[in-house]
N, C-alpha and C. Protein backbone atom coordinates (compact mmCIF):
# COMPACT_ATOMS: atom_id res chain seq x y z
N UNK A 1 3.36 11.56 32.35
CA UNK A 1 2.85 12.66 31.55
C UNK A 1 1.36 12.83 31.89
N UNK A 2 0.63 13.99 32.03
CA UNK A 2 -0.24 14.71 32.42
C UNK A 2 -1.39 14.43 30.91
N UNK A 3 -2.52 14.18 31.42
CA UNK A 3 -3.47 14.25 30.18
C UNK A 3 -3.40 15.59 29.53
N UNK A 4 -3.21 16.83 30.24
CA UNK A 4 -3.59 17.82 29.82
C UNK A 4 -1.90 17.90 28.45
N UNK A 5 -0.40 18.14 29.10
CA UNK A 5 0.38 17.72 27.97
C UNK A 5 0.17 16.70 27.19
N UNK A 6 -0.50 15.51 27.22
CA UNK A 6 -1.00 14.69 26.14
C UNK A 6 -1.61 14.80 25.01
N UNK A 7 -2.07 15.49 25.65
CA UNK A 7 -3.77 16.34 25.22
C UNK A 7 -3.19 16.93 23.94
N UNK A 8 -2.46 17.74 24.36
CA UNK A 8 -1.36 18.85 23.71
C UNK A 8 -0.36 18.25 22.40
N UNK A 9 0.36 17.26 23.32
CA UNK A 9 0.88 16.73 21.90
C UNK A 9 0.49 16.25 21.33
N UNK A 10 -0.23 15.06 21.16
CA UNK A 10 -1.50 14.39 19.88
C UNK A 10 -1.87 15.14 19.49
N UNK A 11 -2.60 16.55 19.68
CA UNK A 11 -3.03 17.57 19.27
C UNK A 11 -2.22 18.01 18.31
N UNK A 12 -1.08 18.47 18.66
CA UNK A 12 0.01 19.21 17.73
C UNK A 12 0.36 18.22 16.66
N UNK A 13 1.15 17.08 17.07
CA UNK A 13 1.66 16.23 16.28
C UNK A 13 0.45 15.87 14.84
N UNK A 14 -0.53 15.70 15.22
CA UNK A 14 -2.35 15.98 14.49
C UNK A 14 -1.74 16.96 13.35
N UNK A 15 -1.25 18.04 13.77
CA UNK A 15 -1.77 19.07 13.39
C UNK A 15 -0.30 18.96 11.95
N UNK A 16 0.94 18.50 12.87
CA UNK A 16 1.95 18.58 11.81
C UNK A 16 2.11 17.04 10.86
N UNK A 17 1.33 16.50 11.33
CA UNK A 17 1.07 14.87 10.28
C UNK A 17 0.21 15.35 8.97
N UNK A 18 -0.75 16.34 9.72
CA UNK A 18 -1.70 16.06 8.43
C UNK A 18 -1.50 17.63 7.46
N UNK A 19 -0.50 18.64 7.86
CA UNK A 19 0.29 19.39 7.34
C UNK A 19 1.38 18.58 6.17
N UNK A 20 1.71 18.03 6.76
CA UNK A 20 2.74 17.02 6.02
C UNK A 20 1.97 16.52 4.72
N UNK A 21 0.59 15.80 5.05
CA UNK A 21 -0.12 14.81 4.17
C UNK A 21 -0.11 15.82 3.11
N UNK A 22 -0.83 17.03 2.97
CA UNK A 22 -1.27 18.22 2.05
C UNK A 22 -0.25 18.64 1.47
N UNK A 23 0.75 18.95 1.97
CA UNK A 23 2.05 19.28 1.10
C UNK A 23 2.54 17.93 0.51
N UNK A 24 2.44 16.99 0.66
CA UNK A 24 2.65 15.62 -0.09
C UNK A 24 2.15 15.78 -0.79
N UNK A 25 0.46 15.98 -0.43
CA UNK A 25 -0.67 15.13 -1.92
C UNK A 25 -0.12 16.12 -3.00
N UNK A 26 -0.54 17.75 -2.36
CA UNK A 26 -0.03 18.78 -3.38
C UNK A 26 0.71 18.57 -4.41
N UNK A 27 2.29 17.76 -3.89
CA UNK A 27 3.13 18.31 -4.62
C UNK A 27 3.00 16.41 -5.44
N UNK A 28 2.39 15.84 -5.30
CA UNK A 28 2.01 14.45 -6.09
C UNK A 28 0.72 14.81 -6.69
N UNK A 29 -0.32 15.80 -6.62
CA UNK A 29 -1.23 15.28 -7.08
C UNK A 29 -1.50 16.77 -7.95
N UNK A 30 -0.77 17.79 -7.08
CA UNK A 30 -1.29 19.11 -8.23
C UNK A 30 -0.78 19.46 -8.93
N UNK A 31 0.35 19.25 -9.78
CA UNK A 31 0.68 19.47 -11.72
C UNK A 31 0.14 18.31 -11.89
N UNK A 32 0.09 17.29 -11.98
CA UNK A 32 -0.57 16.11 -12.50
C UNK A 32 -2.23 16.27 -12.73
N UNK A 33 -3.02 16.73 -11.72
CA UNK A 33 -4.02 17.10 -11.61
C UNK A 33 -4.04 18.56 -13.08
N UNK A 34 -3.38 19.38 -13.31
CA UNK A 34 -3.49 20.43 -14.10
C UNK A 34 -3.09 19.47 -15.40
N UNK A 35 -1.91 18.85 -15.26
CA UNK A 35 -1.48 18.49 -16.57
C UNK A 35 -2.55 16.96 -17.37
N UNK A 36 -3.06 16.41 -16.29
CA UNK A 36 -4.08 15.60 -16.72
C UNK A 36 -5.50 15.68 -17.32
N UNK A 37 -5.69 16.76 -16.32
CA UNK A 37 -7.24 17.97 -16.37
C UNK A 37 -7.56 17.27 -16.13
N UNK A 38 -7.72 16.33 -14.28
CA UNK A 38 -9.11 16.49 -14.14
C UNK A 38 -9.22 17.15 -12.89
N UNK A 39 -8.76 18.10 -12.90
CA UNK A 39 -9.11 19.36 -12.36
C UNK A 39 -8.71 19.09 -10.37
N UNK A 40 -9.23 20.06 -9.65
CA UNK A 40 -9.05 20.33 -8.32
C UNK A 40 -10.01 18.91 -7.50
N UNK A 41 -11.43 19.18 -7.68
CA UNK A 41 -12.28 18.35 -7.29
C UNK A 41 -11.79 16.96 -7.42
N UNK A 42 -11.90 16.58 -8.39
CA UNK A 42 -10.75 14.61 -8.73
C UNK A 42 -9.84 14.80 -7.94
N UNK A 43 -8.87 15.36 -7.74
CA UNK A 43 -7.11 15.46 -7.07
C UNK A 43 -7.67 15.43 -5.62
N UNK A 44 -8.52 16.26 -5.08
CA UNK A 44 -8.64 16.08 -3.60
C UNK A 44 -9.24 15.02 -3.41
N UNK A 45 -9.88 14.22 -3.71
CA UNK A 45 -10.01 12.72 -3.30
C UNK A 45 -9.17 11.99 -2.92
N UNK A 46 -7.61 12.03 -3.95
CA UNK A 46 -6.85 11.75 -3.46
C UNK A 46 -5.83 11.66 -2.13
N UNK A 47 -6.37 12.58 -1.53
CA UNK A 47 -6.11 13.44 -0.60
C UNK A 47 -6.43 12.25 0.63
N UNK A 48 -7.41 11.79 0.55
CA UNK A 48 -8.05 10.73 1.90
C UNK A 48 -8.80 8.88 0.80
N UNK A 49 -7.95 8.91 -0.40
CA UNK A 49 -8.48 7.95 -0.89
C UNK A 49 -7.20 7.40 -1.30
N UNK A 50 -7.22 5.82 -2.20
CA UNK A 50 -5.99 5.84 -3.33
C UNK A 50 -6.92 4.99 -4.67
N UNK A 51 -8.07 4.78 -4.64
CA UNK A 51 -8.41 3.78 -5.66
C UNK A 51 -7.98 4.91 -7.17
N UNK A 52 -8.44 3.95 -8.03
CA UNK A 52 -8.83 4.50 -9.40
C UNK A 52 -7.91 5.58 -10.00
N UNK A 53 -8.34 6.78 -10.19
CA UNK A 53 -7.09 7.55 -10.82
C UNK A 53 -6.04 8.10 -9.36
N UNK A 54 -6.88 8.34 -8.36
CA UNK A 54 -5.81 8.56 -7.62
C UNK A 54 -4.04 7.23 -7.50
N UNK A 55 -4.75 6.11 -7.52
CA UNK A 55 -3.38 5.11 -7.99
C UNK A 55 -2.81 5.54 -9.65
N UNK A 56 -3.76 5.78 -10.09
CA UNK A 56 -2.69 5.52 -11.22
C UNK A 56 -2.14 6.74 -11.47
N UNK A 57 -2.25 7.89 -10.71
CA UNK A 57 -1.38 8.96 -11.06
C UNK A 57 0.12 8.90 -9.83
N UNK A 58 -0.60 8.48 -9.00
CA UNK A 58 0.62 7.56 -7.87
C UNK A 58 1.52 6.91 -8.51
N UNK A 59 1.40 5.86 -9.39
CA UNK A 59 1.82 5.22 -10.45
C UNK A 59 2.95 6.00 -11.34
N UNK A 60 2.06 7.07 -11.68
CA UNK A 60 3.13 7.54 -12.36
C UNK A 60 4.33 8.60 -11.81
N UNK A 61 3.69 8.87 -10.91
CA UNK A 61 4.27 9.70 -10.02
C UNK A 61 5.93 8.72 -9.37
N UNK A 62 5.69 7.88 -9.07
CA UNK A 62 6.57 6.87 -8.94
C UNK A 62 7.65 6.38 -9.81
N UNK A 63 7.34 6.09 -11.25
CA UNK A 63 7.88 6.22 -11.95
C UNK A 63 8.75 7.34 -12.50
N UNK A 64 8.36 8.71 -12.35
CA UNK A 64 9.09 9.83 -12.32
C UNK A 64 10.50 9.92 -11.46
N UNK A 65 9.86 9.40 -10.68
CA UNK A 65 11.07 8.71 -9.75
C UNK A 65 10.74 9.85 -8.24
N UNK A 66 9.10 10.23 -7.97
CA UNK A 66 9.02 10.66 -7.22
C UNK A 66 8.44 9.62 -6.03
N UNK A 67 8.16 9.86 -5.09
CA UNK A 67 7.51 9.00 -3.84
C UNK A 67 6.15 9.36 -3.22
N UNK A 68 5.45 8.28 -4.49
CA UNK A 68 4.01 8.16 -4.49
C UNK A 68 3.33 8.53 -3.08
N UNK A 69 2.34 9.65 -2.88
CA UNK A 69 1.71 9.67 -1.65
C UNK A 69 0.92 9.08 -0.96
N UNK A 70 0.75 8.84 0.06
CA UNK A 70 0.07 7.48 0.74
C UNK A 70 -1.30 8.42 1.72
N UNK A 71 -2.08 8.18 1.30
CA UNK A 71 -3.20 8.60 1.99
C UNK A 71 -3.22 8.57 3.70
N UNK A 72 -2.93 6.84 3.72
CA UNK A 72 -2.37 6.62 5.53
C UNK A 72 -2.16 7.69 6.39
N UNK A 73 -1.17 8.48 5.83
CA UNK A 73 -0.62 9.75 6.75
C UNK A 73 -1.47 10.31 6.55
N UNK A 74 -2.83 10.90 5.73
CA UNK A 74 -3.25 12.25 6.35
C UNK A 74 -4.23 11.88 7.24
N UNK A 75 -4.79 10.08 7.08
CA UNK A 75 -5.51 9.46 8.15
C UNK A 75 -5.12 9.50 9.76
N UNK A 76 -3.58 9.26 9.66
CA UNK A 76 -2.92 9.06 10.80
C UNK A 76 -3.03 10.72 11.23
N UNK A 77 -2.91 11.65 11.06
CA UNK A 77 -2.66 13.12 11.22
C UNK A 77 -4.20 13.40 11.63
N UNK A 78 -4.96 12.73 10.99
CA UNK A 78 -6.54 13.25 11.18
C UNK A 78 -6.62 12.73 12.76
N UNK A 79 -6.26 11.35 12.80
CA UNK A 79 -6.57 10.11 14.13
C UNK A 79 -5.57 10.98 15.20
N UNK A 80 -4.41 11.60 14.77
CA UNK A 80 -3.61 11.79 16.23
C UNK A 80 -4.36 13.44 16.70
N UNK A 81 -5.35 14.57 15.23
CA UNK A 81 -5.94 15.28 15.90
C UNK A 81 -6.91 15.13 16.69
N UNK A 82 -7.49 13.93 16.34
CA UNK A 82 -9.15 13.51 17.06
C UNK A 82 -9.01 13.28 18.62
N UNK A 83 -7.89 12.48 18.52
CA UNK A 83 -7.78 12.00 19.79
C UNK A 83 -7.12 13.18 20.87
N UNK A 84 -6.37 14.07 20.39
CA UNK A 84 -6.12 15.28 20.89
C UNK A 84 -7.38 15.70 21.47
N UNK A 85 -7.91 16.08 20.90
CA UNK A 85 -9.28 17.03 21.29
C UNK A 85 -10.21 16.28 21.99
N UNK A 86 -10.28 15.00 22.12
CA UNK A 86 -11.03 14.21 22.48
C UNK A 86 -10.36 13.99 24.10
N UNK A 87 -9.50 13.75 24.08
CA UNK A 87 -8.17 13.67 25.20
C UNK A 87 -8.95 14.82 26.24
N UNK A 88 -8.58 16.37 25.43
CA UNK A 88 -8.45 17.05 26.05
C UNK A 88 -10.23 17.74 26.44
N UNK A 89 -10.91 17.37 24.97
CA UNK A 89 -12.78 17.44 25.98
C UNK A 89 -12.61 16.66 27.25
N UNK A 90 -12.46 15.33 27.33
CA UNK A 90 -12.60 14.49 28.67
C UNK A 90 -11.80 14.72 29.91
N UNK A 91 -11.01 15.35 29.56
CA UNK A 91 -10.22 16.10 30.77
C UNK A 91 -10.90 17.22 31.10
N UNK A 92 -11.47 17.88 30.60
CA UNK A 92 -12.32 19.38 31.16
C UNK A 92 -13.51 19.10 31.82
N UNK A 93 -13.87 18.00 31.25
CA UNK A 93 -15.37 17.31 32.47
C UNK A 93 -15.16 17.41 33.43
C-alpha cells in the first residue's frame, strides 16, 4: 500500500471513529446533560474526558441499561485523523 492510499485511509477512518465518538457522547451525555442541568458546556467535556460528573452520569447511563461512552474512541478517531494528515503532509515534501 502506497503512502498516498494510507494517507487516505487513516484519514477517513479519523474521520468515521470520531463521527462515531459524537453520536455516542450525544446520545449518553445529551438528555442527561438537559435533564441534570448542567447544561452543554459540562457535557462536552465529556466528550474527550471521563473524571467527575462525566463518570457518574456514565454510571448511570449504564445502569439504564445503556453502554456507557468511552472517551478512548474519540481519542482514537482524533489519533487515526492526525496521523492521516500528517502521513499525507510528509508525502507532499
Amino acid at each position: 500500500m502506497n503512502t498516498t492510499k494510507l494517507s487516505s485511509l487513516l484519514f477517513k477512518a479519523g474521520v468515521v471513529v470520531t463521527m462515531v465518538a459524537v453520536v455516542w457522547w450525544g446520545l449518553t451525555y445529551g438528555q442527561m446533560a438537559v435533564d441534570l442541568g448542567t447544561g452543554f458546556n459540562k457535557a462536552l467535556t465529556c466528550l474527550f474526558a471521563s473524571g467527575g460528573m462525566c463518570g457518574f452520569t456514565g454510571s448511570l447511563s449504564a445502569l439504564g441499561g445503556g453502554t456507557p461512552y468511552e472517551p478512548l474512541v474519540f481519542w482514537l478517531g482524533v489519533a487515526l485523523l492526525a496521523a492521516g494528515l500528517v502521513l499525507g503532509f510528509l508525502r507532499k515534501r
